[in-house]
C-alpha atoms as a PDB file:
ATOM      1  CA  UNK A   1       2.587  -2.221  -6.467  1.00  0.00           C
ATOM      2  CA  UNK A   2       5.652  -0.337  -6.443  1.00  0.00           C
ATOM      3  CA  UNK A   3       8.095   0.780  -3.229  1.00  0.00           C
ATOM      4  CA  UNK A   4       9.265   3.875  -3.141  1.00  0.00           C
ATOM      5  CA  UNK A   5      13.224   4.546  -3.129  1.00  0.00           C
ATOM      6  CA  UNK A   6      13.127   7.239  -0.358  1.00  0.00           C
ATOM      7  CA  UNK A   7      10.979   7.534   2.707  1.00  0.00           C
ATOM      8  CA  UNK A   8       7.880   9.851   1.966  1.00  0.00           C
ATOM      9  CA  UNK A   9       5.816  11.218   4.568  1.00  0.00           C
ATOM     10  CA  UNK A  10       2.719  12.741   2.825  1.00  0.00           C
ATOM     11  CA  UNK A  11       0.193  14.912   3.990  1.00  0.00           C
ATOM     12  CA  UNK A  12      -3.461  14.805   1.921  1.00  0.00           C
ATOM     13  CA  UNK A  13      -5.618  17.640   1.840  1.00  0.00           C
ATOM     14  CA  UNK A  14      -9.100  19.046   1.126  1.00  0.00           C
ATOM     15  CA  UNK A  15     -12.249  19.812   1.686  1.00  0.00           C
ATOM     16  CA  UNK A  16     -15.080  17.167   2.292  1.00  0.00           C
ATOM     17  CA  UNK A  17     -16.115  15.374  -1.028  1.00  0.00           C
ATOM     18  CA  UNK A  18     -12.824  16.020  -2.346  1.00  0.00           C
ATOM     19  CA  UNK A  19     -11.669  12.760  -2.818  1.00  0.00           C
ATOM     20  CA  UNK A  20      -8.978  11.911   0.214  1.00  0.00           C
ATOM     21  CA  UNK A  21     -10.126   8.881   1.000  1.00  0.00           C
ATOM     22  CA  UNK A  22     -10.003   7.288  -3.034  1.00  0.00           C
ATOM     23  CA  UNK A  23      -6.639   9.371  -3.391  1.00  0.00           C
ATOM     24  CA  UNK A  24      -5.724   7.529  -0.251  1.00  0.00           C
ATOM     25  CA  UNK A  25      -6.820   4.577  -1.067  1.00  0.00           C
ATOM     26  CA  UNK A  26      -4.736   4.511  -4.546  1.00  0.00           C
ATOM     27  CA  UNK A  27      -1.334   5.944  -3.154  1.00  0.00           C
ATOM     28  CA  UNK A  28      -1.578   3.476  -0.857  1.00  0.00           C
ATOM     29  CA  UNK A  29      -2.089   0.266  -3.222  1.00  0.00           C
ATOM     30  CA  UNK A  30       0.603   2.039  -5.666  1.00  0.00           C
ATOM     31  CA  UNK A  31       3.729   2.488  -3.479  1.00  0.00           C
ATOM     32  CA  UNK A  32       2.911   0.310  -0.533  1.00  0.00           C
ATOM     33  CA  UNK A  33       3.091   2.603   2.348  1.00  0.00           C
ATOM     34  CA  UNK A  34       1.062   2.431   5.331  1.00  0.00           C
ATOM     35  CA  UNK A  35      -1.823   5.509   6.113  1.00  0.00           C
ATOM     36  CA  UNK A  36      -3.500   6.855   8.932  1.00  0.00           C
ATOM     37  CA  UNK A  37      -7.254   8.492   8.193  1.00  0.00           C
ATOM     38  CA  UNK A  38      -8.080  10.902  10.583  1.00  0.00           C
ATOM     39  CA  UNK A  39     -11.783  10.666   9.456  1.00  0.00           C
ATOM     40  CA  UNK A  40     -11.378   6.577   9.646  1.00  0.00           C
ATOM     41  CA  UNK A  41     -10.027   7.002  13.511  1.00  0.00           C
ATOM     42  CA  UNK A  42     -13.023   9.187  14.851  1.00  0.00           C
ATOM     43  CA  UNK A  43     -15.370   6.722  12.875  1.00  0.00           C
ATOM     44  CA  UNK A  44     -13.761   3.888  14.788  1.00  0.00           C
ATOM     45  CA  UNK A  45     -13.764   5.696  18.419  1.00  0.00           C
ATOM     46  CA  UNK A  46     -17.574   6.603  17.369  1.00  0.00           C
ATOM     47  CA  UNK A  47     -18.748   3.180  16.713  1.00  0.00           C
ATOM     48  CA  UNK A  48     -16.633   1.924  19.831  1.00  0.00           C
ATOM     49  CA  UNK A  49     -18.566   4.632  21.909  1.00  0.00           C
ATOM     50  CA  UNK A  50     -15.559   6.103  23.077  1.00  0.00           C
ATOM     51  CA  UNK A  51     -15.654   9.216  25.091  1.00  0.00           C
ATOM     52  CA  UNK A  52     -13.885  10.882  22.272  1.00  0.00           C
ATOM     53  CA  UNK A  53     -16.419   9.001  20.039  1.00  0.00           C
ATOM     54  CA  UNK A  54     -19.287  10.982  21.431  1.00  0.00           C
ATOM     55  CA  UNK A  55     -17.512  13.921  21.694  1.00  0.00           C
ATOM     56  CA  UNK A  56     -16.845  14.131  18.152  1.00  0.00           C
ATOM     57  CA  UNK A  57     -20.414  12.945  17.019  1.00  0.00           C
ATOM     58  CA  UNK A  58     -21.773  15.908  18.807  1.00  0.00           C
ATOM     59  CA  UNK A  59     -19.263  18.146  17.159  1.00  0.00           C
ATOM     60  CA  UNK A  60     -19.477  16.536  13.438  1.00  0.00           C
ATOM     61  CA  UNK A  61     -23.192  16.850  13.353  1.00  0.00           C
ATOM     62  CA  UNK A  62     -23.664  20.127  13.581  1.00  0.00           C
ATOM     63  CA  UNK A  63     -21.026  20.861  11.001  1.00  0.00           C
ATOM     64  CA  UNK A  64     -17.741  22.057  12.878  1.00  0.00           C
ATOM     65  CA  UNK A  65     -14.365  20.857  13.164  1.00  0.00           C
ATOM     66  CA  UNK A  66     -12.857  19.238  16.393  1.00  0.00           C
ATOM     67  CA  UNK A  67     -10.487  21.586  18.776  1.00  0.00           C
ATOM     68  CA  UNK A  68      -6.628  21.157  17.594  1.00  0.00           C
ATOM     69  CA  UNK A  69      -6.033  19.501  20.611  1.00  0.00           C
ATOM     70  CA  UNK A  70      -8.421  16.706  20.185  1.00  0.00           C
ATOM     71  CA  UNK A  71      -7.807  16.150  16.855  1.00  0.00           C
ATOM     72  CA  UNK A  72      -3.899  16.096  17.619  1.00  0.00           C
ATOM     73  CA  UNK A  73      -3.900  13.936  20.694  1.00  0.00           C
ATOM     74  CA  UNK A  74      -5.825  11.121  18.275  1.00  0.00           C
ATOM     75  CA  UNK A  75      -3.413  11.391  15.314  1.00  0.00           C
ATOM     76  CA  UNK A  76      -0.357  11.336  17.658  1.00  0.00           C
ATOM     77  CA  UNK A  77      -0.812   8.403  19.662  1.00  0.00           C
ATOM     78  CA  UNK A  78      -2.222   6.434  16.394  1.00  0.00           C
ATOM     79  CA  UNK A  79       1.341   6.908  15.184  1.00  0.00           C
ATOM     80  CA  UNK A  80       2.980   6.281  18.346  1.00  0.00           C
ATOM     81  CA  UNK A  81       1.195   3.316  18.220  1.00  0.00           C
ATOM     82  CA  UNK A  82       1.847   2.106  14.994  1.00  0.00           C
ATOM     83  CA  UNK A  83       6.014   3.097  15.496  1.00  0.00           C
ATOM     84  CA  UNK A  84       5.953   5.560  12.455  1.00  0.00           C
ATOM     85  CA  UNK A  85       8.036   8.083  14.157  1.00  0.00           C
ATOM     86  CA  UNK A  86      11.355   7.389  12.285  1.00  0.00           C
ATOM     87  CA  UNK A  87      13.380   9.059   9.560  1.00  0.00           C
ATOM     88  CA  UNK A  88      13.434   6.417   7.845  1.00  0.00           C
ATOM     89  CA  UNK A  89       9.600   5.424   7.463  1.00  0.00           C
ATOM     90  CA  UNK A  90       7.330   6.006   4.964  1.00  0.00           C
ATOM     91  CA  UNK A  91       3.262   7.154   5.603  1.00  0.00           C
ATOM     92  CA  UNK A  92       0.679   9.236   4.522  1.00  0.00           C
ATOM     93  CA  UNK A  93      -1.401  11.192   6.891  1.00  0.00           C
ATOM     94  CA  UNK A  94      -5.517  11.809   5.221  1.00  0.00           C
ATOM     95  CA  UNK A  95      -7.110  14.979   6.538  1.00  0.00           C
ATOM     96  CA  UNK A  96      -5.013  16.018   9.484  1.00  0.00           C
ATOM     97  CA  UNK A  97      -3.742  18.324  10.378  1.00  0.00           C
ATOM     98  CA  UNK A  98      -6.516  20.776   8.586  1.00  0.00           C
ATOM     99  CA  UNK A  99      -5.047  23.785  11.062  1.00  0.00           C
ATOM    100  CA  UNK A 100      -1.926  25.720  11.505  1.00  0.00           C
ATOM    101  CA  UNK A 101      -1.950  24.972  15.037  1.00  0.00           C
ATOM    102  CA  UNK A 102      -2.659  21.505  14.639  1.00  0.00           C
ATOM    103  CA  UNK A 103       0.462  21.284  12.539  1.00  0.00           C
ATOM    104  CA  UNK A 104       2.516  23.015  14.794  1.00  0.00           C
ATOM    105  CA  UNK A 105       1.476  21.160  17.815  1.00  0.00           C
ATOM    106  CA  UNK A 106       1.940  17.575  15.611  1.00  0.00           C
ATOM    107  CA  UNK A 107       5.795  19.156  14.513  1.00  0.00           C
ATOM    108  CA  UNK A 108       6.826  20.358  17.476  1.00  0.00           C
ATOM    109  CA  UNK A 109       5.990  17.320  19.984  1.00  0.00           C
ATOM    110  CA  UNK A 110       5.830  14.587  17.542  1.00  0.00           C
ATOM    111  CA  UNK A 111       7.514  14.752  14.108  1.00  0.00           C
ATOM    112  CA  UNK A 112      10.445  17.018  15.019  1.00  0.00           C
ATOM    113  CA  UNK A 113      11.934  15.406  17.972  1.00  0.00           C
ATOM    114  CA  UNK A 114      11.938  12.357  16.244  1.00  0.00           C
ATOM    115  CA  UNK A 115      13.350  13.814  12.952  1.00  0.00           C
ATOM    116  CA  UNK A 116      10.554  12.359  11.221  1.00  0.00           C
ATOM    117  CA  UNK A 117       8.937  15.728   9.642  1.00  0.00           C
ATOM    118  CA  UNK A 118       6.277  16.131   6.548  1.00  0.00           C
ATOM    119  CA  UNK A 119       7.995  16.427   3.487  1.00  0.00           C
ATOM    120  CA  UNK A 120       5.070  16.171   0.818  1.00  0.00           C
ATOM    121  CA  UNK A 121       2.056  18.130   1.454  1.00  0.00           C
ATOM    122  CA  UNK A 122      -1.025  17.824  -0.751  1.00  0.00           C
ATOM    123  CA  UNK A 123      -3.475  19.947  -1.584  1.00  0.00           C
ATOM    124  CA  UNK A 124      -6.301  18.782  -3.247  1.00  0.00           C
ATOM    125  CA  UNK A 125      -8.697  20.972  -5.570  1.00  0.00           C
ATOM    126  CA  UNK A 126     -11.651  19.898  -7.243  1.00  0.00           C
ATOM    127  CA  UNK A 127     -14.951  22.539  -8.201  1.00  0.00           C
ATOM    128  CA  UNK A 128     -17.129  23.045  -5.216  1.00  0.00           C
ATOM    129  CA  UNK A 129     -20.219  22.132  -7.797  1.00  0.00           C
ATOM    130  CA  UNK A 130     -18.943  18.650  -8.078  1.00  0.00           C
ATOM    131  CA  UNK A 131     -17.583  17.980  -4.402  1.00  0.00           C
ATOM    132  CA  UNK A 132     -21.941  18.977  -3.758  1.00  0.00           C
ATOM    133  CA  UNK A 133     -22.716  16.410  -6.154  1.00  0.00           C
ATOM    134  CA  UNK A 134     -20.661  13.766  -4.932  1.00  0.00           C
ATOM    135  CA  UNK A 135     -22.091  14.082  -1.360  1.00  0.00           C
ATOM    136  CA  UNK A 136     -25.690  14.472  -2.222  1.00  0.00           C
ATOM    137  CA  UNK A 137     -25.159  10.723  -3.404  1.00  0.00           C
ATOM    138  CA  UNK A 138     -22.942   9.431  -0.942  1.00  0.00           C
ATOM    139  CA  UNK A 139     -24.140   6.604   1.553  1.00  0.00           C
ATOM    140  CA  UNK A 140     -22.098   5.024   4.427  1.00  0.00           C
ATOM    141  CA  UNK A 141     -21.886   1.716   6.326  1.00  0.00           C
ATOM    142  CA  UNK A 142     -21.257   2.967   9.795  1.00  0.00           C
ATOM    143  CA  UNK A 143     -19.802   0.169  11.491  1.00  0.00           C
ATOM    144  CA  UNK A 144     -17.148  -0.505   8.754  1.00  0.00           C
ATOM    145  CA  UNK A 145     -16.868   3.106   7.251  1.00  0.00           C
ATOM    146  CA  UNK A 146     -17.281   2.141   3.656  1.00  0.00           C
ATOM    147  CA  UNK A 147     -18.500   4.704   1.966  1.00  0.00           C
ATOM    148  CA  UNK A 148     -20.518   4.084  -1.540  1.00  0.00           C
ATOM    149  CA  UNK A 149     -21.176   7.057  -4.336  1.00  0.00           C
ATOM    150  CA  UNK A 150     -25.082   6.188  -6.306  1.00  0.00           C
ATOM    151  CA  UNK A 151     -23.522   8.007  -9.055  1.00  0.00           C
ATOM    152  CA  UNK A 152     -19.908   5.905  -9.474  1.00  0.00           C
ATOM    153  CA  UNK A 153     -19.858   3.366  -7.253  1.00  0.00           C
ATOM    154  CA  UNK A 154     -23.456   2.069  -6.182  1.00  0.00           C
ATOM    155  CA  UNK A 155     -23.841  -0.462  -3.827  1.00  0.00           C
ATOM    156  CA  UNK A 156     -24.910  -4.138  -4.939  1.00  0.00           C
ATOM    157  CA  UNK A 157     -27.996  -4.172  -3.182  1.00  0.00           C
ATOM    158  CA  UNK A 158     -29.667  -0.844  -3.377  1.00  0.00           C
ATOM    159  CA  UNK A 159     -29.738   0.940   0.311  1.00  0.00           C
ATOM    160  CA  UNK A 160     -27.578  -2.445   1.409  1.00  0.00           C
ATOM    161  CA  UNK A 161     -23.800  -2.850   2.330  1.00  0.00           C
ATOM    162  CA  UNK A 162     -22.334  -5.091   0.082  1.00  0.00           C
ATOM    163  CA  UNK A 163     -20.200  -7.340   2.384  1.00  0.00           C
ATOM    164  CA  UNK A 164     -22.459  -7.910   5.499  1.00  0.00           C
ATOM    165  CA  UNK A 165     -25.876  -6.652   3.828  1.00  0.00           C
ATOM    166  CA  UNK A 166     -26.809  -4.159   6.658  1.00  0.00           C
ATOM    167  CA  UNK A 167     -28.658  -1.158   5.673  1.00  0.00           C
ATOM    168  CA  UNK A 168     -26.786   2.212   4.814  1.00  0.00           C
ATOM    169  CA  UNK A 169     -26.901   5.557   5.993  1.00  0.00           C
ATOM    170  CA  UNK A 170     -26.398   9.122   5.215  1.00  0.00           C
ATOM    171  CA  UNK A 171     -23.707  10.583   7.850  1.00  0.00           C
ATOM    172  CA  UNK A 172     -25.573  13.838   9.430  1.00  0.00           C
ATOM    173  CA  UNK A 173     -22.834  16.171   8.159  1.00  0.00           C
ATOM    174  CA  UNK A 174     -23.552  15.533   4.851  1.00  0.00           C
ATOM    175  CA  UNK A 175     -26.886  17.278   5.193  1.00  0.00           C
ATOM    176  CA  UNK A 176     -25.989  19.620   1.582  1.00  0.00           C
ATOM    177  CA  UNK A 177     -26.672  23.015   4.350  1.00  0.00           C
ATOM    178  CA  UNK A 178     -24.426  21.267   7.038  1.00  0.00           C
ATOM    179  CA  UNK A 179     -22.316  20.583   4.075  1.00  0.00           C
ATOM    180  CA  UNK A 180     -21.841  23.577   2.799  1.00  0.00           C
ATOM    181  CA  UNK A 181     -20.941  25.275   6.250  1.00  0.00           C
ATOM    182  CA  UNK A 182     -18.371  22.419   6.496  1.00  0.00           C
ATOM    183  CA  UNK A 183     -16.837  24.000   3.339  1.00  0.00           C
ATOM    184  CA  UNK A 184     -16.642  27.677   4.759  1.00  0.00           C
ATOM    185  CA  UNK A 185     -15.280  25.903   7.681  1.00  0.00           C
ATOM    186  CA  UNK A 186     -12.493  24.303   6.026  1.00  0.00           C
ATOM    187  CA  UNK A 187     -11.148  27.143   3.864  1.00  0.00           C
ATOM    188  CA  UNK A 188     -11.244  29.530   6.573  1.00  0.00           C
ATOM    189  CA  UNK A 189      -9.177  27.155   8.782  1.00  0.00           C
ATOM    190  CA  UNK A 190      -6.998  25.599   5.738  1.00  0.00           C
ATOM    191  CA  UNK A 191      -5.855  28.936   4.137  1.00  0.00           C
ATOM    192  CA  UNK A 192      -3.055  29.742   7.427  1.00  0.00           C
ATOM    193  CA  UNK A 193      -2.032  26.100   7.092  1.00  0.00           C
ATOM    194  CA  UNK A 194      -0.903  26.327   3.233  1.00  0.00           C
ATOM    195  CA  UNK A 195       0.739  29.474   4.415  1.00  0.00           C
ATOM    196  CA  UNK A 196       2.545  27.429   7.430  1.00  0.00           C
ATOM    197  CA  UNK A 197       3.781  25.119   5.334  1.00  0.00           C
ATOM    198  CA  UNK A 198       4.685  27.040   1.936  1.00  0.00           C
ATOM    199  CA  UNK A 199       7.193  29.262   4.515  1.00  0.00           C
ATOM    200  CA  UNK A 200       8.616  26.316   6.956  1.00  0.00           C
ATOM    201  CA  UNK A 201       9.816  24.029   4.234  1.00  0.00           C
ATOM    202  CA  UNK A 202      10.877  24.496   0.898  1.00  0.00           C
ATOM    203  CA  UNK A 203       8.578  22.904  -1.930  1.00  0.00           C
ATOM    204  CA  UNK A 204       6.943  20.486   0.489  1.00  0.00           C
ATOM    205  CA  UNK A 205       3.526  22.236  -0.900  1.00  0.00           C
ATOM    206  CA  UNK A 206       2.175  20.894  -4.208  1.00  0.00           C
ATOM    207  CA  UNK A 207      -1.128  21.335  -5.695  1.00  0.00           C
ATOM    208  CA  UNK A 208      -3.194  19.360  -8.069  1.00  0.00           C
ATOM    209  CA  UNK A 209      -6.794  20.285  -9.419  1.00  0.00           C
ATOM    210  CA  UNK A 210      -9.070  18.495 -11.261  1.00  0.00           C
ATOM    211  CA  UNK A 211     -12.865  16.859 -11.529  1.00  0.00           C
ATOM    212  CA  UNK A 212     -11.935  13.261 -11.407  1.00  0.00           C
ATOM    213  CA  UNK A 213     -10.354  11.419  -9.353  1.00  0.00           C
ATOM    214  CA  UNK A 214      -8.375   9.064 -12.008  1.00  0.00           C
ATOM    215  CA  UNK A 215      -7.596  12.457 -13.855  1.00  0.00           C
ATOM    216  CA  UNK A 216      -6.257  13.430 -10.138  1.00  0.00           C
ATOM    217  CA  UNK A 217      -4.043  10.413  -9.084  1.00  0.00           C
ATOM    218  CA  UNK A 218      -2.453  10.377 -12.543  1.00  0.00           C
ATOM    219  CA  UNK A 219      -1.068  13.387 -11.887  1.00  0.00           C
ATOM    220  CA  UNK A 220      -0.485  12.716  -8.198  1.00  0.00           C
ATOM    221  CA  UNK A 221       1.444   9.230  -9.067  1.00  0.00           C
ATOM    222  CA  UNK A 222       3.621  11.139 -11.265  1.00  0.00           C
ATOM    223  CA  UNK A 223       5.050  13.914  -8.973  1.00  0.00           C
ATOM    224  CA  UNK A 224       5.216  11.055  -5.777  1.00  0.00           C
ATOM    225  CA  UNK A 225       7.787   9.028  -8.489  1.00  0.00           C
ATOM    226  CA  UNK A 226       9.703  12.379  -9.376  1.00  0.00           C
ATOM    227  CA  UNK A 227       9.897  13.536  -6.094  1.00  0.00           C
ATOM    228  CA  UNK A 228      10.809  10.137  -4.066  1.00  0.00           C
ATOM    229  CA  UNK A 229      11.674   7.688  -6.841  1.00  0.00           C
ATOM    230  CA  UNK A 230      10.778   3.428  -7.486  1.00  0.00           C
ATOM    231  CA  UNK A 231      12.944   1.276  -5.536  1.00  0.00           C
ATOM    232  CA  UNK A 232      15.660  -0.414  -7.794  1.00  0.00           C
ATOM    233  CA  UNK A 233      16.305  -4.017  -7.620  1.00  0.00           C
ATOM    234  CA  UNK A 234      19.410  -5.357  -6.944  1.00  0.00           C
ATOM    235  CA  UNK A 235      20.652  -5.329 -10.776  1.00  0.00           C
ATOM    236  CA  UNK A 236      19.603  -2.066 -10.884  1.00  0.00           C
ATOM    237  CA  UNK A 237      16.722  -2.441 -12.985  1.00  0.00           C
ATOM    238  CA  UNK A 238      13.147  -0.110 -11.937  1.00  0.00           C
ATOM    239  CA  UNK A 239      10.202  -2.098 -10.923  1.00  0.00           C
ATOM    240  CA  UNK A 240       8.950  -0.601 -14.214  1.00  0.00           C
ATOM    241  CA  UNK A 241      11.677  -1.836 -16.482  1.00  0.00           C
ATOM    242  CA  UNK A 242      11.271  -4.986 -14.781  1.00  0.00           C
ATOM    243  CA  UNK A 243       7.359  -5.027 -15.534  1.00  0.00           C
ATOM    244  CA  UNK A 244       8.515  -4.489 -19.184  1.00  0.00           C
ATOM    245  CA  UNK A 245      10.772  -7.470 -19.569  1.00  0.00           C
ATOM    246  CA  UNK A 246       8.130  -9.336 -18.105  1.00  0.00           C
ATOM    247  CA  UNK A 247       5.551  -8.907 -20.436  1.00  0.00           C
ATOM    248  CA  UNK A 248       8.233  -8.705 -23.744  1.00  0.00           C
ATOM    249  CA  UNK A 249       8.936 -12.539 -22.452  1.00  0.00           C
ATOM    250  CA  UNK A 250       5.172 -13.795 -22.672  1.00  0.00           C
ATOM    251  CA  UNK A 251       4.809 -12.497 -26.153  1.00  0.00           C
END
């Protein structure tokens, strides 16, 4: 685990079965900075019951996207919440905003006035063929939100969570022709926000492709360290130089 020299507020992008949530998941582990997952929020406020909760579940199942100003009023106060909204924080935000107007509604009453704005924004691509593939064997645990892959990371138990046994489900969106309306869905509403935010800040857009995720976050890892550094120690050693001594002193 590694800390990052400057604060790094990072944005993660694409469409469903693109990998956010492992990307997430990685980044997270790797540079030790806190995340907020749209997708994980609305799963919580769904299992809670919350009025959004059933809001969204009607929405979600028959493929469409929540209104900008539901999905922004959810990602706003979780930050709030969590006191993120500083120059001088680190976070990465999974899967929102997915809109133009989303983003401008999060910069101008959230991330702006407190000088806290996106400065790496993510866009992942991986082949539509395999992003199909990866949902057709994808199975959930509700309650928790773990999701497991049949293909690349199989449950213990077949059908069975692994850490409280309960039995797993397909979500209703990932129906392959829900799916694939999901994916129209996303590119027509994603294209306008690359534009927005390839025009209001200067190379805060970066885009990686591939059909892996490890072949993914390796590049991904690299351009987070060139663009934001490893925290030096106070010899001014890198936590990688530091790794290095380490190990030349146990052989």
């Amino acid at each position: 685990m590694t800390r990052l020299s400057r604060p790094a507020r990072v944005l993660l992008l694409g469409p469903p079965g693109s990998g956010k949530g492992t990307q997430t998941e990685r980044l997270l582990k790797r540079f030790a900075i806190p995340g907020i997952s749209s997708g994980d929020i609305l799963r919580r406020h769904i299992r809670d019951g919350t009025e959004i909760g059933v809001l969204a579940s009607s929405i979600t199942s028959q493929g469409k996207l929540l209104p900008d100003n539901l999905m922004t009023k959810v990602v706003a106060s979780e930050l709030g919440r969590r006191r993120w909204l500083s120059p001088s924080m680190s976070w990465l935000l999974d899967g929102f905003p997915r809109t133009e107007a989303q983003a401008n509604m999060l910069d101008a009453k959230e991330l702006e006035p407190a000088h806290a704005g996106l400065n790496f924004v993510v866009e992942l691509k991986v082949p539509e063929d395999v992003m199909v593939e990866r949902i057709a064997n994808r199975l959930v645990h509700v309650p928790s939100g773990r999701v497991y892959n049949l293909t690349y990371n199989p449950p213990k138990v077949p059908g069975h969570d692994d850490i409280t046994g309960e039995p797993l489900t397909r979500r209703p969106d990932d129906d392959p022709e829900v799916f694939r309306k999901r994916i129209k869905e996303y590119r027509a509403s994603t294209e306008p926000l690359l534009e927005y935010y390839s025009k209001t800040t200067t190379n805060v857009l970066w885009s990686v492709a591939g059909e892996t995720s490890d072949a993914i976050f390796e590049r991904l890892e690299t351009e987070v360290v060139r663009r934001f550094g490893e925290k030096v120690d106070h010899e001014g050693a890198g936590a990688a130089d530091v790794r290095s001594k380490a190990a030349g002193a146990a052989n």
